[in-house]
Each structure stands twice: as structure tokens, then as C-alpha cells.
N, C-alpha and C. Protein backbone atom coordinates (compact mmCIF):
# COMPACT_ATOMS: atom_id res chain seq x y z
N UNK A 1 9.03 15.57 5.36
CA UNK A 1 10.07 14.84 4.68
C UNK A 1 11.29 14.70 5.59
N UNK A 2 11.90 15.64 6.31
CA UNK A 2 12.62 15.90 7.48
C UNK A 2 12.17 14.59 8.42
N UNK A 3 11.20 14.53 8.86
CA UNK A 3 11.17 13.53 9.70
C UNK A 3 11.42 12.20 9.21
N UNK A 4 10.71 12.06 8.20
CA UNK A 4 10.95 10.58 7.65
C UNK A 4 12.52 10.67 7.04
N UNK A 5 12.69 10.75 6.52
CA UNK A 5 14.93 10.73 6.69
C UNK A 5 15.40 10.79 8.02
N UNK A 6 15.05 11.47 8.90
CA UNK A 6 15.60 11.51 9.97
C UNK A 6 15.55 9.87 10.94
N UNK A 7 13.95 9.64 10.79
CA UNK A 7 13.44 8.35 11.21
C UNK A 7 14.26 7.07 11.26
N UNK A 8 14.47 7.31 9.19
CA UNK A 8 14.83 6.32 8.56
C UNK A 8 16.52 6.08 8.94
N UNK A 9 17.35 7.16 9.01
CA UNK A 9 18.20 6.84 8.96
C UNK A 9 18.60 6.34 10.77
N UNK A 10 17.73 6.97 11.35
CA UNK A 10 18.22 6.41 12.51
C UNK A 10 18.08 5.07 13.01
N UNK A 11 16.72 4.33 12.30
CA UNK A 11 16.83 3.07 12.25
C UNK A 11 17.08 2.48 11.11
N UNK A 12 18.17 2.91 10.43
CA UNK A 12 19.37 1.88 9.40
C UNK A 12 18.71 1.49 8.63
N UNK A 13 17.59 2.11 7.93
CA UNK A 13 17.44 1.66 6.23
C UNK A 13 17.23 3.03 5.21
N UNK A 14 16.61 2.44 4.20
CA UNK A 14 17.61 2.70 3.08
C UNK A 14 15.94 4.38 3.27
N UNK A 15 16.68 5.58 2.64
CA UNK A 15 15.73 6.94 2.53
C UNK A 15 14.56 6.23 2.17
N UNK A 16 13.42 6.93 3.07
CA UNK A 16 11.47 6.91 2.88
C UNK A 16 11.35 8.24 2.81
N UNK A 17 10.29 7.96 2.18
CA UNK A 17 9.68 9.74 1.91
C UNK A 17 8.05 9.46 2.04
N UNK A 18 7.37 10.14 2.57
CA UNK A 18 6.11 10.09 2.72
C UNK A 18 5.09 10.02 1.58
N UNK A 19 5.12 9.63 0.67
CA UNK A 19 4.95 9.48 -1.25
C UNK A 19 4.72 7.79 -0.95
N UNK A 20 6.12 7.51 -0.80
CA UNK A 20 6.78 5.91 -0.46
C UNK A 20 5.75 5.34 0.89
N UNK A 21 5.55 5.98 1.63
CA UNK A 21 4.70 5.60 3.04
C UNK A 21 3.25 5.33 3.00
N UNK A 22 3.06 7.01 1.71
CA UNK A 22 1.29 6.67 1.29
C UNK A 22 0.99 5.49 0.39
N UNK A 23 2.00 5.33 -0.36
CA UNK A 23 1.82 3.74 -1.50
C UNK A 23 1.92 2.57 -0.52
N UNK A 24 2.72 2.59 0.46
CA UNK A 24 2.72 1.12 1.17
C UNK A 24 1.17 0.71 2.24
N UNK A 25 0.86 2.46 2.77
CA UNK A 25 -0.68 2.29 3.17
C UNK A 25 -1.48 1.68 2.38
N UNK A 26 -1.65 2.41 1.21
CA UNK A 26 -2.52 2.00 0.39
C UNK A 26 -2.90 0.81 -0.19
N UNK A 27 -1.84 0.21 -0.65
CA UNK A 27 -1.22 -1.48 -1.17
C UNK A 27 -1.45 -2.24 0.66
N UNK A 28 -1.54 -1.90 1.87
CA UNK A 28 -1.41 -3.04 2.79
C UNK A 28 -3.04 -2.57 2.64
N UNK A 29 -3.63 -1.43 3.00
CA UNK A 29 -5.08 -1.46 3.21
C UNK A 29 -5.96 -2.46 2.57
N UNK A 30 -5.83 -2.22 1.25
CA UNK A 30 -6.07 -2.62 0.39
C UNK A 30 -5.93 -4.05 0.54
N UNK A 31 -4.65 -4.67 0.63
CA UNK A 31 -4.76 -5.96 0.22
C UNK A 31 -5.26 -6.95 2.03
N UNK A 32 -5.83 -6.09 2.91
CA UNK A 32 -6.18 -6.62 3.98
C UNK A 32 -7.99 -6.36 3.80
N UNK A 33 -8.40 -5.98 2.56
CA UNK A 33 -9.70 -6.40 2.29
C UNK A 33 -10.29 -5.06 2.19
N UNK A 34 -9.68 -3.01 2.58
CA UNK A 34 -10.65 -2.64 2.05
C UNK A 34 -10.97 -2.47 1.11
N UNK A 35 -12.56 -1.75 0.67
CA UNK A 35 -12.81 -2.04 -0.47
C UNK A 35 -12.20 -0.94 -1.04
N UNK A 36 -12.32 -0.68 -2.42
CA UNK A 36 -11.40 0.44 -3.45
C UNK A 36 -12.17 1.73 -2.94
N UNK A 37 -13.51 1.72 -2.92
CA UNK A 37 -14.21 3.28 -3.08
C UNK A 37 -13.89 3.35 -1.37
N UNK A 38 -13.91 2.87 -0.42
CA UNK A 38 -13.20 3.55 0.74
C UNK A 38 -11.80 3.85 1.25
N UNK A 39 -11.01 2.85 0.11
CA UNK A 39 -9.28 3.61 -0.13
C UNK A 39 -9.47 4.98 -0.55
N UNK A 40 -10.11 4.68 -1.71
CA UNK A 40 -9.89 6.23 -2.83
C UNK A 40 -10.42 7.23 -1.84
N UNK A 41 -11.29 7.25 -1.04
CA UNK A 41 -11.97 7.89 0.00
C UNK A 41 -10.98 8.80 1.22
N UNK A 42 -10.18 7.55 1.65
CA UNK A 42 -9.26 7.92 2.67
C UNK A 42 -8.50 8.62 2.13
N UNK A 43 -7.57 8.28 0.75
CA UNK A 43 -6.67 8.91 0.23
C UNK A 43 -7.10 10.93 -0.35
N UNK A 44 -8.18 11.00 -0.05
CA UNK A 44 -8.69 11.75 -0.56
C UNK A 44 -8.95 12.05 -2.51
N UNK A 45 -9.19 10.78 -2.81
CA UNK A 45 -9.09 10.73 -4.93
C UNK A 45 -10.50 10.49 -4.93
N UNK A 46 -10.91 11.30 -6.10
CA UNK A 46 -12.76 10.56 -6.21
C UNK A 46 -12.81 9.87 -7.39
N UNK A 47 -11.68 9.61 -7.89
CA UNK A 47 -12.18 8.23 -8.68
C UNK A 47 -11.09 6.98 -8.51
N UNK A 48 -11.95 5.87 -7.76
CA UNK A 48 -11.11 4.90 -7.32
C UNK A 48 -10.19 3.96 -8.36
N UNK A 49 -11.11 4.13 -9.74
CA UNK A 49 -9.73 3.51 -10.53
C UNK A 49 -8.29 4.56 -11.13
N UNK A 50 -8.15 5.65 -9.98
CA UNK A 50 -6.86 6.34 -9.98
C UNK A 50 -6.07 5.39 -9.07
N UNK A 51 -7.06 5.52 -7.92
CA UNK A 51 -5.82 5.21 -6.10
C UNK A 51 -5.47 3.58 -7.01
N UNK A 52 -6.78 2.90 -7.35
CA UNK A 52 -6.00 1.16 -7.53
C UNK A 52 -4.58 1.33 -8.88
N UNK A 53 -5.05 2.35 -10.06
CA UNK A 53 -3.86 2.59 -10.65
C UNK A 53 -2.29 2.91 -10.46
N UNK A 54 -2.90 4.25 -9.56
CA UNK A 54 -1.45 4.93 -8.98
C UNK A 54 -1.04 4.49 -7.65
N UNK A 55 -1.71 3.94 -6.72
CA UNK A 55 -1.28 3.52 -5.73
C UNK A 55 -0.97 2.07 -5.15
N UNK A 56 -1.79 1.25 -5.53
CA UNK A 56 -1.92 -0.20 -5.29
C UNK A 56 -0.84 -0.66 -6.12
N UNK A 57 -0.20 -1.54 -5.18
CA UNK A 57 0.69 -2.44 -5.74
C UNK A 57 0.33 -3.62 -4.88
N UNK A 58 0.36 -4.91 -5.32
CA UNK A 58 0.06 -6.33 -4.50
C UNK A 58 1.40 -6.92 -4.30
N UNK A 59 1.72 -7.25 -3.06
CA UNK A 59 3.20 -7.51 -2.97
C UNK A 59 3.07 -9.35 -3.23
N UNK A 60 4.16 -9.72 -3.28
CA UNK A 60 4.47 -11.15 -3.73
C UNK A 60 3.59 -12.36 -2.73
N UNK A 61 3.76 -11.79 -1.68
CA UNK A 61 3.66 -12.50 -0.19
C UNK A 61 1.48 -12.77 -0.31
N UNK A 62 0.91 -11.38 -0.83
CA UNK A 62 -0.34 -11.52 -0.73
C UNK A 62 -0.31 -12.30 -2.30
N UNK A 63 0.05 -12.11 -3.20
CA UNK A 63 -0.05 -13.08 -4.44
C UNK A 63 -0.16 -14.51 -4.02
N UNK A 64 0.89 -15.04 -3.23
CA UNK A 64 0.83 -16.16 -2.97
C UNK A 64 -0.14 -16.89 -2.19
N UNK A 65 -0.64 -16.16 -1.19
CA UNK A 65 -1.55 -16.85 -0.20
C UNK A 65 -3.24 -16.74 -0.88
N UNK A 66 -3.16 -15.24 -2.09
CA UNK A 66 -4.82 -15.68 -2.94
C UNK A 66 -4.74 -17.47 -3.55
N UNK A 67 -3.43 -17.10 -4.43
CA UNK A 67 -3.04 -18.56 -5.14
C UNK A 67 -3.17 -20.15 -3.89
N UNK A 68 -3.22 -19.83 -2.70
CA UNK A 68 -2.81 -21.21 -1.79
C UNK A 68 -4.18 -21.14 -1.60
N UNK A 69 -5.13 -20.12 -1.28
CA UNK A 69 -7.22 -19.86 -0.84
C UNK A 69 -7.29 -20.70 -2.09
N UNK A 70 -6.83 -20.23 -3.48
CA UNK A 70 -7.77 -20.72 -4.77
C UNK A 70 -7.26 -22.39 -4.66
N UNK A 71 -6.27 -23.15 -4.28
CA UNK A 71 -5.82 -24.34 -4.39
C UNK A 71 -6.32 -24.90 -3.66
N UNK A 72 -6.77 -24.29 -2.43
CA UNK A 72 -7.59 -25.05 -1.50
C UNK A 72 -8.95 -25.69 -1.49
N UNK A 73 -9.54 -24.69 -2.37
CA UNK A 73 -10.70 -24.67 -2.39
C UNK A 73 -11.32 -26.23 -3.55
């Protein structure tokens, strides 16, 4: 935790905590295609509808570009 405050503040944003670091892994892994049972895997959880519950969040940016694949098509 020490390090990440230390990190953070030295390059000028706002407190991370390694909690905050494992959710943003999880949510980019994730939304770059792996599948759930090898998130939940990495994260060490054995049931993957925890990690997609408690961890996955889809940020705005990947919302938009499923929505521009489905318009294309």
C-alpha cells in the first residue's frame, strides 16, 4: 500500500491502492477478450460469477466500440 501512495503521489494523481489496481486488471483483462473462468483463475476465485460480479466493471470507451462492431455488422 506504501508503494502505491508513494507511486501515486509522485506522479500527481489522485491515492491508488492495490484493491483499485486489482479491479482495473481485471475489468481491462477481461474486456480485451479473456475468458471469465481464466480471470477467476488468475485472480485466484473459483467461482467466476464472483470475479465478473465483484470485479468487472466495463468502462464507457469498451461499451462504445461493442455498440460501433454491432452497427457495423
Amino acid at each position: 500500500r506504501y508503494i502505491c501512495t508513494k507511486v501515486s503521489r509522485i506522479a500527481g494523481i489522485r491515492h491508488v491502492t492495490p484493491h483499485m489496481l486489482r479491479h482495473t486488471f481485471a475489468s481491462r483483462l477481461f474486456e480485451s477478450g479473456a475468458d471469465l473462468k481464466s480471470l477467476a483463475e488468475i485472480l485466484g476465485h473459483t467461482d467466476p460469477a464472483f470475479t465478473l460480479k465483484t470485479y468487472v466493471t466495463v468502462s464507457q470507451e469498451h461499451l462504445a466500440e461493442q455498440m460501433r462492431k454491432l452497427i457495423r455488422k
